[in-house]
N, C-alpha and C. Protein backbone atom coordinates (compact mmCIF):
# COMPACT_ATOMS: atom_id res chain seq x y z
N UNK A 1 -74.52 -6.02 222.65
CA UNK A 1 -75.34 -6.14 221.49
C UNK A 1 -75.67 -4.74 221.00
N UNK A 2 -75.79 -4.75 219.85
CA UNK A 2 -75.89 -3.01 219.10
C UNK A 2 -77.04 -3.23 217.96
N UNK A 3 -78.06 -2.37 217.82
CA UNK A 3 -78.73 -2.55 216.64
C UNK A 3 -78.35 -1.74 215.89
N UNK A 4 -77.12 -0.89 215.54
CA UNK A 4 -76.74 0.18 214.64
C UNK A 4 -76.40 0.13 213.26
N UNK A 5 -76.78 0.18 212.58
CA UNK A 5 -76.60 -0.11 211.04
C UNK A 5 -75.51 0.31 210.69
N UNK A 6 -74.21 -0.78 210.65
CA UNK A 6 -72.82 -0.10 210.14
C UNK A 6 -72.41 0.07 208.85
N UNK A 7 -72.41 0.73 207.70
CA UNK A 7 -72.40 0.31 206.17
C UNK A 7 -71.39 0.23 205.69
N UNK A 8 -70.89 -0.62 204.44
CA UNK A 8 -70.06 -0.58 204.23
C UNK A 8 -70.09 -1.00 202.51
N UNK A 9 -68.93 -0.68 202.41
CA UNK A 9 -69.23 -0.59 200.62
C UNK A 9 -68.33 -2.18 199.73
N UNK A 10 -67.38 -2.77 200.82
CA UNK A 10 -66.36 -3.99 200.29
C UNK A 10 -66.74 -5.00 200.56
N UNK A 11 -66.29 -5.08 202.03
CA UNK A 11 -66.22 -6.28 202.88
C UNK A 11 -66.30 -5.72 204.07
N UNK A 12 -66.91 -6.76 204.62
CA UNK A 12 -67.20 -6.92 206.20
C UNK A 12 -66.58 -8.09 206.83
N UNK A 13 -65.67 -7.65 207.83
CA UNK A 13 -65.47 -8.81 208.74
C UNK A 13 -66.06 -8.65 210.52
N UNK A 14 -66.32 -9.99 210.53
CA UNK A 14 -67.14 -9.93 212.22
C UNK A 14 -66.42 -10.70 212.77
N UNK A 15 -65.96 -10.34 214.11
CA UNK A 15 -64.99 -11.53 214.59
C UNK A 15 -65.60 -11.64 216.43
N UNK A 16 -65.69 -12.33 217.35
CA UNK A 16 -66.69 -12.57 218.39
C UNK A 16 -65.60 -12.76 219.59
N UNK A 17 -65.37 -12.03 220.48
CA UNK A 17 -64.78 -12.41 221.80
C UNK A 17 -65.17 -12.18 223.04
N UNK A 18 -64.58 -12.80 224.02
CA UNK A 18 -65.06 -13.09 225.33
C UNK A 18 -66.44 -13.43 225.18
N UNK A 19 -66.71 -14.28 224.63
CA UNK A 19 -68.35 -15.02 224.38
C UNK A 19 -68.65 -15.84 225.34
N UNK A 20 -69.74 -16.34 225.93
CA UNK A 20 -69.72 -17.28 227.29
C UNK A 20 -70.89 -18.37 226.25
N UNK A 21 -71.20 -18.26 225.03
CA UNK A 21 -71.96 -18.68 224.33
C UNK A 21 -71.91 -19.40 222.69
N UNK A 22 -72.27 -20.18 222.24
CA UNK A 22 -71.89 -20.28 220.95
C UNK A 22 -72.10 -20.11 219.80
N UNK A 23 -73.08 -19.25 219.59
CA UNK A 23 -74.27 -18.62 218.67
C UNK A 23 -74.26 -17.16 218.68
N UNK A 24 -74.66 -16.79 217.56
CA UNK A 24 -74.38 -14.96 217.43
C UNK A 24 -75.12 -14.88 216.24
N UNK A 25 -75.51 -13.96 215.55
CA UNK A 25 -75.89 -13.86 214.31
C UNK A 25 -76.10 -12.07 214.33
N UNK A 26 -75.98 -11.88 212.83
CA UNK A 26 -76.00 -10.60 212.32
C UNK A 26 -77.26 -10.44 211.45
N UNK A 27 -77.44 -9.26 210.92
CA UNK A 27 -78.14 -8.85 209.51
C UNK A 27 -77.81 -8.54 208.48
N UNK A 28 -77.59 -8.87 207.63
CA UNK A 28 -76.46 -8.34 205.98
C UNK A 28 -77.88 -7.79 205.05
N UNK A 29 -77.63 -6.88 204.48
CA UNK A 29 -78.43 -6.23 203.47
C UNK A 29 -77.41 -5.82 202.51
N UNK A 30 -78.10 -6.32 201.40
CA UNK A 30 -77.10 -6.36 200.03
C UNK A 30 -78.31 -5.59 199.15
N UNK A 31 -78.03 -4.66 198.69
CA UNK A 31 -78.95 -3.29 198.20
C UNK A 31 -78.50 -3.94 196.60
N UNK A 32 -79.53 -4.63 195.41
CA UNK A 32 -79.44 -4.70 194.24
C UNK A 32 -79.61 -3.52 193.39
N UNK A 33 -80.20 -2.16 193.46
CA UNK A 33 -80.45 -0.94 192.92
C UNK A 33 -79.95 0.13 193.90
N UNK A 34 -78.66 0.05 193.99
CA UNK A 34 -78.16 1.25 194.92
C UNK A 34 -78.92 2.80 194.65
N UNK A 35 -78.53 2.83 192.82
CA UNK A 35 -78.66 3.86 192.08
C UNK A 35 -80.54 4.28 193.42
N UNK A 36 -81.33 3.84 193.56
CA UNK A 36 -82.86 3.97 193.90
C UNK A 36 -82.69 4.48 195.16
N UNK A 37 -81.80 4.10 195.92
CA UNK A 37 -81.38 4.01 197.33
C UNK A 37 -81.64 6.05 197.76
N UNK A 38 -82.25 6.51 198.98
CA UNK A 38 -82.40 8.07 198.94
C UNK A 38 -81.23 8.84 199.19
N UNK A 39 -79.75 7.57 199.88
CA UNK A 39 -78.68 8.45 199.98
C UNK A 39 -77.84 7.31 199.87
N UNK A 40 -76.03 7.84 199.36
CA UNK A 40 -75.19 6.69 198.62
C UNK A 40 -75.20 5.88 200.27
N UNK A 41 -74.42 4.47 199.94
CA UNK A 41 -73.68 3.75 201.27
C UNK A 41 -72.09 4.10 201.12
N UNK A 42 -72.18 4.62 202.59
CA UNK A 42 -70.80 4.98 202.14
C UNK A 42 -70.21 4.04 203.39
N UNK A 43 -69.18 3.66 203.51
CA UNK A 43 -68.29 2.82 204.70
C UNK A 43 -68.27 3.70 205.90
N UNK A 44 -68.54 2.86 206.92
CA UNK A 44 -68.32 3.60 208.06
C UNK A 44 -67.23 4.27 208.79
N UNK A 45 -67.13 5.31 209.36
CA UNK A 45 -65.36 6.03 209.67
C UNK A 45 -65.32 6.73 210.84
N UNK A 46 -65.40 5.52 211.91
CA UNK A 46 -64.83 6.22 212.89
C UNK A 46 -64.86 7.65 213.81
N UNK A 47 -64.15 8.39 212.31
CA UNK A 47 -63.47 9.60 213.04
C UNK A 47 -64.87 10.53 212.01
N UNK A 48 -65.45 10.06 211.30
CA UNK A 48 -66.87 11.02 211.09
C UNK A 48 -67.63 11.19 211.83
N UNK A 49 -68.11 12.77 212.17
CA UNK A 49 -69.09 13.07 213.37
C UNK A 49 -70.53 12.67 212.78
N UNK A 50 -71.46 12.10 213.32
CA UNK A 50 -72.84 11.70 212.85
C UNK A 50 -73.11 13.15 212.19
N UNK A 51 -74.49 12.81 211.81
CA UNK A 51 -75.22 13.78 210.67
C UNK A 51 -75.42 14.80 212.32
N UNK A 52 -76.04 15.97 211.47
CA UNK A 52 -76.48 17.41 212.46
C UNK A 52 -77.97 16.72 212.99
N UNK A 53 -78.49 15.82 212.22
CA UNK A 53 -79.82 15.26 213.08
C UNK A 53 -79.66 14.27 214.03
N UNK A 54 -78.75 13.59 214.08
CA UNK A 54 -78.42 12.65 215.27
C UNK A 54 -78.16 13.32 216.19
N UNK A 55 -76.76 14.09 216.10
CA UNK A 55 -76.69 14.54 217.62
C UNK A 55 -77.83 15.61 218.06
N UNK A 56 -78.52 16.16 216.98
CA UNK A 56 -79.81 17.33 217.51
C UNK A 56 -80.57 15.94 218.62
N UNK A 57 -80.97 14.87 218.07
CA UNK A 57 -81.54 13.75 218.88
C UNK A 57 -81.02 13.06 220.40
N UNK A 58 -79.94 12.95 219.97
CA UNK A 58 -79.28 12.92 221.37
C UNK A 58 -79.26 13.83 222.40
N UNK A 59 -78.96 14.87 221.80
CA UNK A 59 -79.28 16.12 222.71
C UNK A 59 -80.53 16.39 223.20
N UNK A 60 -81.24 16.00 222.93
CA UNK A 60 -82.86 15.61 223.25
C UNK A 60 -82.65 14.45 224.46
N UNK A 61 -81.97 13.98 224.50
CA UNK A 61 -81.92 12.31 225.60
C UNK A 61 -82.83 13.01 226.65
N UNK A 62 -83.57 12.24 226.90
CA UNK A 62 -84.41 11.96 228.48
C UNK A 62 -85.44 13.05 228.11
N UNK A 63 -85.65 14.10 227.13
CA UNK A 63 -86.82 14.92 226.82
C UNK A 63 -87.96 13.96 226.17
N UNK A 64 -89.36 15.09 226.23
CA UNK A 64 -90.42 14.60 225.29
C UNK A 64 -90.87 14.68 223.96
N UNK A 65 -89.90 13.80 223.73
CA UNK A 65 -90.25 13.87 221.63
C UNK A 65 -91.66 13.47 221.03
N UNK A 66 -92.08 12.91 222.30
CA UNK A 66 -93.42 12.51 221.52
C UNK A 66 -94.68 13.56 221.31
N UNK A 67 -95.77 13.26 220.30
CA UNK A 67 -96.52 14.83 219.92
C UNK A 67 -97.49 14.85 221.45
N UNK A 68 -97.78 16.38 221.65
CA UNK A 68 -98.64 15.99 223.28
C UNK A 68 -99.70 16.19 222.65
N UNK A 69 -100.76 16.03 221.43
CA UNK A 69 -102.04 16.12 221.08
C UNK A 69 -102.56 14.40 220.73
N UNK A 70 -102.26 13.60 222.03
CA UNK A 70 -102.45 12.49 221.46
C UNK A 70 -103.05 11.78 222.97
N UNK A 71 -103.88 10.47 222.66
CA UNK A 71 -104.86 10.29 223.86
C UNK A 71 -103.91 9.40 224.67
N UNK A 72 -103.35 10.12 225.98
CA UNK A 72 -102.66 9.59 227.25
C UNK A 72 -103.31 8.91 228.27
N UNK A 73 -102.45 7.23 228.49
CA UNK A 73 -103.06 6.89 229.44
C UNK A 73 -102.09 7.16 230.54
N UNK A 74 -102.28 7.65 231.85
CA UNK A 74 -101.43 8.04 233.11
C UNK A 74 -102.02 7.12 234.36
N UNK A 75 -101.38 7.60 235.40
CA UNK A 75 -101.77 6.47 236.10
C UNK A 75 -100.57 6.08 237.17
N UNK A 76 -101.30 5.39 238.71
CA UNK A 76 -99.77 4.92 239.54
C UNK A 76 -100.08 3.65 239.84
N UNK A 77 -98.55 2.89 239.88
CA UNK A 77 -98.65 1.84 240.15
C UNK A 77 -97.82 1.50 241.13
N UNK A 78 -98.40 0.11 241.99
CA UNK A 78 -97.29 -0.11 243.46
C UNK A 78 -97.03 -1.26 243.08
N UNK A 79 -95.56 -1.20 242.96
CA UNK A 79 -94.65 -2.70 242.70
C UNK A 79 -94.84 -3.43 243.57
N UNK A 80 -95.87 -3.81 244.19
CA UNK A 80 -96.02 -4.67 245.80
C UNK A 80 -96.20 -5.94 245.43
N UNK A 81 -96.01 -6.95 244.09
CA UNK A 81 -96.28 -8.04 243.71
C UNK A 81 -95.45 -8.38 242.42
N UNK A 82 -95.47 -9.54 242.29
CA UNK A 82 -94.94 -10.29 240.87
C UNK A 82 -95.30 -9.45 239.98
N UNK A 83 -96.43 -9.68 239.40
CA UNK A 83 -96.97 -8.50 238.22
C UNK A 83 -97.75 -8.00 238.34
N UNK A 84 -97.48 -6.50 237.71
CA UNK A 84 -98.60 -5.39 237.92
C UNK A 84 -99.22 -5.12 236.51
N UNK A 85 -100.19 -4.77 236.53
CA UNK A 85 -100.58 -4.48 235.17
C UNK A 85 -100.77 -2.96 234.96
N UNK A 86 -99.83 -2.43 233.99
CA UNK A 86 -99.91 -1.01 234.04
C UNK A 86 -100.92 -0.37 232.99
N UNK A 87 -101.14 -1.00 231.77
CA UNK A 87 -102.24 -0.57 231.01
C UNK A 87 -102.45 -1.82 230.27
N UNK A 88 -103.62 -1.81 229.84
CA UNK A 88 -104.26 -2.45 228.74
C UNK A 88 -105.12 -1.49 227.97
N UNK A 89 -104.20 -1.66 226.74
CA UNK A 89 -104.62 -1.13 225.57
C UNK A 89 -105.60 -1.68 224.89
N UNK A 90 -106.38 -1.77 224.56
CA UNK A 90 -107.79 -2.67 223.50
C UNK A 90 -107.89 -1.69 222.31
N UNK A 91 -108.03 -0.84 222.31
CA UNK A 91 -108.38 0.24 220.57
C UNK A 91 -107.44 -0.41 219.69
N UNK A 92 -108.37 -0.90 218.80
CA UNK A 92 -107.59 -1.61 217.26
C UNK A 92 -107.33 -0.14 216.56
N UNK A 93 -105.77 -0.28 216.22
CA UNK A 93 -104.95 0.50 215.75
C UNK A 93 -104.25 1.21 216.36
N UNK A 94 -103.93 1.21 217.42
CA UNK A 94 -103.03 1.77 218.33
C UNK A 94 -101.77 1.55 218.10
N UNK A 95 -101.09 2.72 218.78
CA UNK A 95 -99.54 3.03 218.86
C UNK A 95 -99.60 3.32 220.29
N UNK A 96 -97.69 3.00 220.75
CA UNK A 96 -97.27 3.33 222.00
C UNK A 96 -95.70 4.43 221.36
N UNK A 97 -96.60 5.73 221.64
CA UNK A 97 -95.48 6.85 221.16
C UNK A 97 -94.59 7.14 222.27
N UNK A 98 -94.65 6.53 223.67
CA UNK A 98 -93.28 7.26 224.54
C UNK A 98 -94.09 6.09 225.71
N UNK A 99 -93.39 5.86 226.40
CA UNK A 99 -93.04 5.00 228.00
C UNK A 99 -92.54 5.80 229.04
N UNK A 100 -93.05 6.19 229.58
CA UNK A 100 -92.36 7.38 231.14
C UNK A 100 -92.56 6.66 232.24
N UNK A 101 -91.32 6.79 233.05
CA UNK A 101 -92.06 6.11 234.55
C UNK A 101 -91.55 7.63 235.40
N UNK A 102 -91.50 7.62 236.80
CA UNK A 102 -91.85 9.07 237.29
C UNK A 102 -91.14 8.02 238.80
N UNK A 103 -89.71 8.08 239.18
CA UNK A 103 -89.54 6.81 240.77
C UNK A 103 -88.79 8.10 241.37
N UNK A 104 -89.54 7.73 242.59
CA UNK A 104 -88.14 8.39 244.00
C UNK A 104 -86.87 8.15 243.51
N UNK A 105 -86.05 9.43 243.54
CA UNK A 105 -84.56 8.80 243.29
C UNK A 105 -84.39 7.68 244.19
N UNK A 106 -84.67 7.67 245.43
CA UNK A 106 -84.11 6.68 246.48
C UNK A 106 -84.69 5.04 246.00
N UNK A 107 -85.34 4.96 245.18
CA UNK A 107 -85.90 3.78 244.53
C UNK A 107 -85.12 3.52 242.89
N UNK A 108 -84.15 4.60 242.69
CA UNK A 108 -83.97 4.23 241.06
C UNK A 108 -83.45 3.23 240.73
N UNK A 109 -82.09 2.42 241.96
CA UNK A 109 -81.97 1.61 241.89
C UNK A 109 -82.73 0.36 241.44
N UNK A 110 -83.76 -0.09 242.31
CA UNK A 110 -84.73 -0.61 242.57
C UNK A 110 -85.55 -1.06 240.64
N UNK A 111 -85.66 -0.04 240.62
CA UNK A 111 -86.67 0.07 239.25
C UNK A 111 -85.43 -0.08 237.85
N UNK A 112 -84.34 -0.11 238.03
CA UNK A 112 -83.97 -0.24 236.75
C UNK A 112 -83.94 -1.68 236.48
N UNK A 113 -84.03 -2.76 237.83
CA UNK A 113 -83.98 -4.24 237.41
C UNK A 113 -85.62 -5.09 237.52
N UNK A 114 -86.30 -3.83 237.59
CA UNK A 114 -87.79 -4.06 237.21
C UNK A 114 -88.14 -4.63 236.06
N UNK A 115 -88.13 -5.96 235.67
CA UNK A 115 -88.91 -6.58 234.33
C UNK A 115 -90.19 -5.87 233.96
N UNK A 116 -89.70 -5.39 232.35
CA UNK A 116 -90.80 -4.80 231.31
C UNK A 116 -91.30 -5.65 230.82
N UNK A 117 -92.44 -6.41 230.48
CA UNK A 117 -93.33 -7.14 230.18
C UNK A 117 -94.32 -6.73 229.07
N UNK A 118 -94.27 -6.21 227.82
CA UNK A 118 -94.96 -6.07 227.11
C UNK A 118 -95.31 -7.23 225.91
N UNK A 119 -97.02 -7.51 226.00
CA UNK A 119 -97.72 -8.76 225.00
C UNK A 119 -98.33 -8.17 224.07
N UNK A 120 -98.37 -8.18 222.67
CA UNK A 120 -99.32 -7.36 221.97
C UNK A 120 -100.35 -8.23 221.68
N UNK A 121 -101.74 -7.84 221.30
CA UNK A 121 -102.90 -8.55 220.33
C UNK A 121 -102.70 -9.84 221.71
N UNK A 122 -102.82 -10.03 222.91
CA UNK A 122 -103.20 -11.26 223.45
C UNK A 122 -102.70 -12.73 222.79
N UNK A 123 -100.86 -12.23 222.53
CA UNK A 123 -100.35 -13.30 222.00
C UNK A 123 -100.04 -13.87 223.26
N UNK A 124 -99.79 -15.29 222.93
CA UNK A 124 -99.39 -16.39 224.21
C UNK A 124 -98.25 -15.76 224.68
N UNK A 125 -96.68 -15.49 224.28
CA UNK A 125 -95.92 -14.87 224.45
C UNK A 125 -95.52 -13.55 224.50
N UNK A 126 -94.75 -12.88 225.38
CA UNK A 126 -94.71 -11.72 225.43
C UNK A 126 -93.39 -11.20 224.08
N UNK A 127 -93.71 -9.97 223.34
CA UNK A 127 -92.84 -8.95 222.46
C UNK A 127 -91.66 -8.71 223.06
N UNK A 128 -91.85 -7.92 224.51
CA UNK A 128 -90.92 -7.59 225.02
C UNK A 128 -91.06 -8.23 226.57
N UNK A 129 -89.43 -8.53 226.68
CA UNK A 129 -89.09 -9.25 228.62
C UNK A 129 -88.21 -8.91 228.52
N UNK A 130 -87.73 -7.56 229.00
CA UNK A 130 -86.52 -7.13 229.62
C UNK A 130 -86.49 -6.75 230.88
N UNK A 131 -85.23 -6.45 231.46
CA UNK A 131 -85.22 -5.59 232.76
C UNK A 131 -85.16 -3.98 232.44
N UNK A 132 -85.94 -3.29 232.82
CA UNK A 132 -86.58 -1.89 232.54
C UNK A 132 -85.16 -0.97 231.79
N UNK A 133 -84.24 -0.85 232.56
CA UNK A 133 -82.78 -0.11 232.22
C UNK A 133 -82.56 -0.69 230.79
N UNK A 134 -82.39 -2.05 230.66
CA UNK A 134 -82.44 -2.46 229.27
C UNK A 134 -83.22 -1.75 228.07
N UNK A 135 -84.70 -1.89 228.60
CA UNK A 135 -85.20 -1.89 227.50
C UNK A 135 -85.19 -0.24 227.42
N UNK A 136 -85.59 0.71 228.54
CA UNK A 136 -84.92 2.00 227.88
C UNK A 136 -84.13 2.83 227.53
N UNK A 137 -82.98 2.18 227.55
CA UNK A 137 -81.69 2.45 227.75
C UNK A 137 -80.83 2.94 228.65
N UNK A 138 -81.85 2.95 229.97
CA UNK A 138 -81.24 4.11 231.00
C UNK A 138 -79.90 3.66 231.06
N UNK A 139 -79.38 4.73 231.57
CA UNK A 139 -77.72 5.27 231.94
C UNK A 139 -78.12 5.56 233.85
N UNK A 140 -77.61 5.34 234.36
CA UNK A 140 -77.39 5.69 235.48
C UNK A 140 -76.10 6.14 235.93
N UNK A 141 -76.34 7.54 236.41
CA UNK A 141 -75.20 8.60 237.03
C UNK A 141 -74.91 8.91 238.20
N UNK A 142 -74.23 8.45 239.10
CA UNK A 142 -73.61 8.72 240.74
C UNK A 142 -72.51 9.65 240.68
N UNK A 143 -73.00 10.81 241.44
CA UNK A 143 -71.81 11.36 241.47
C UNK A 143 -70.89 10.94 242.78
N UNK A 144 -69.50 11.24 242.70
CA UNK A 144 -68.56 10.53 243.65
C UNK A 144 -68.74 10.59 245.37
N UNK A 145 -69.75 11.33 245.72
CA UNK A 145 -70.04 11.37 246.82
C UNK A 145 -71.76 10.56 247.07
N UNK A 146 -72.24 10.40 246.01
CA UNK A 146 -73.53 9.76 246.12
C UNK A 146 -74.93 10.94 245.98
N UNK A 147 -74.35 11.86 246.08
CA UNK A 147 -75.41 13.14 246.46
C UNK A 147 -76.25 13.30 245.69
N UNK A 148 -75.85 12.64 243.96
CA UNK A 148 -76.61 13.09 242.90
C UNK A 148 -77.01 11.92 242.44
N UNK A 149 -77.92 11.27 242.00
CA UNK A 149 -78.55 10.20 241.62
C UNK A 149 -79.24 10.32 240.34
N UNK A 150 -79.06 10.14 239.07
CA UNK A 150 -80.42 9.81 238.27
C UNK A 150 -80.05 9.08 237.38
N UNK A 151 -81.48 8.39 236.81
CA UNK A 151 -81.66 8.21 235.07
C UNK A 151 -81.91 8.69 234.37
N UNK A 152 -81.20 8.24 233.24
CA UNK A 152 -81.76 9.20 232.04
C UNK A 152 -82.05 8.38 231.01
N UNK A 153 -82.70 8.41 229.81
CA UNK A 153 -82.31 7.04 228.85
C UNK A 153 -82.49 8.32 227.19
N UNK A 154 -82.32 7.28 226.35
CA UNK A 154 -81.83 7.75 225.38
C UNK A 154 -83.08 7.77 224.24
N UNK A 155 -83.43 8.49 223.25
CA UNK A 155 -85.23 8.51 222.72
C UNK A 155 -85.52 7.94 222.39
């Protein structure tokens, strides 16, 4: 699954394989005032290198983009149960500008199939239920002897 906005200026074709499922769906945005639009749509190509601000961003992977003049909650928690509760937020108007966790390499395993559990406003259902690697994109890197271990995820 990809949330990447692919553009295109004709036609689009989507075609679905090795599916174990029978349902899929996309997003189509059909722009009526291109002319308004802040930059043209141009078709997507492959062999074009992203803009100089993407990869500046990527190159950032696993750094702190978020501003540090802002009120941090920190804190440890022991996975010793079903669910832990890592913060509760209550201040009406809040933002969550960055997610850090801080694991023993010898545990990274461990923590990337850790379910993220985030509910906003005390809805019945939770926003987010992923397994942790999911939801931050970690990458996990072994080098061929095992010696080197980490995560990293992407901003």
């Amino acid at each position: 699954m990809i949330w990447t906005p692919v553009p295109f200026e004709k036609s689009l074709r989507i075609a679905y394989s090795r599916t174990h499922y029978g349902t899929g769906y996309y997003i189509y945005h059909l722009y009526n005032n291109p002319e308004k639009l802040s930059r043209n749509i141009t078709s997507f190509e492959i062999t074009r290198p992203p803009e100089k601000e993407v990869l500046d961003l990527l190159e950032r992977s696993g750094t702190d983009i978020a501003p540090h003049d802002i009120h941090k909650i920190t804190g440890q928690a022991k996975l010793d149960r079903e669910n832990v509760l890592i913060a509760n937020i209550d201040k009406p108007m809040s933002q969550i500008r960055a997610v850090k966790f801080s694991v023993p390499i010898e545990k990274a395993i461990d923590i990337e199939r850790t379910r993220l559990v985030i509910t906003w406003d005390n809805a019945n259902h939770p926003s987010v239920d992923a397994p942790l690697c999911l939801f931050l994109e970690l990458e996990h890197f072994i080098t061929g002897n095992n010696s080197n271990t980490s995560l990293k995820h992407s901003p």
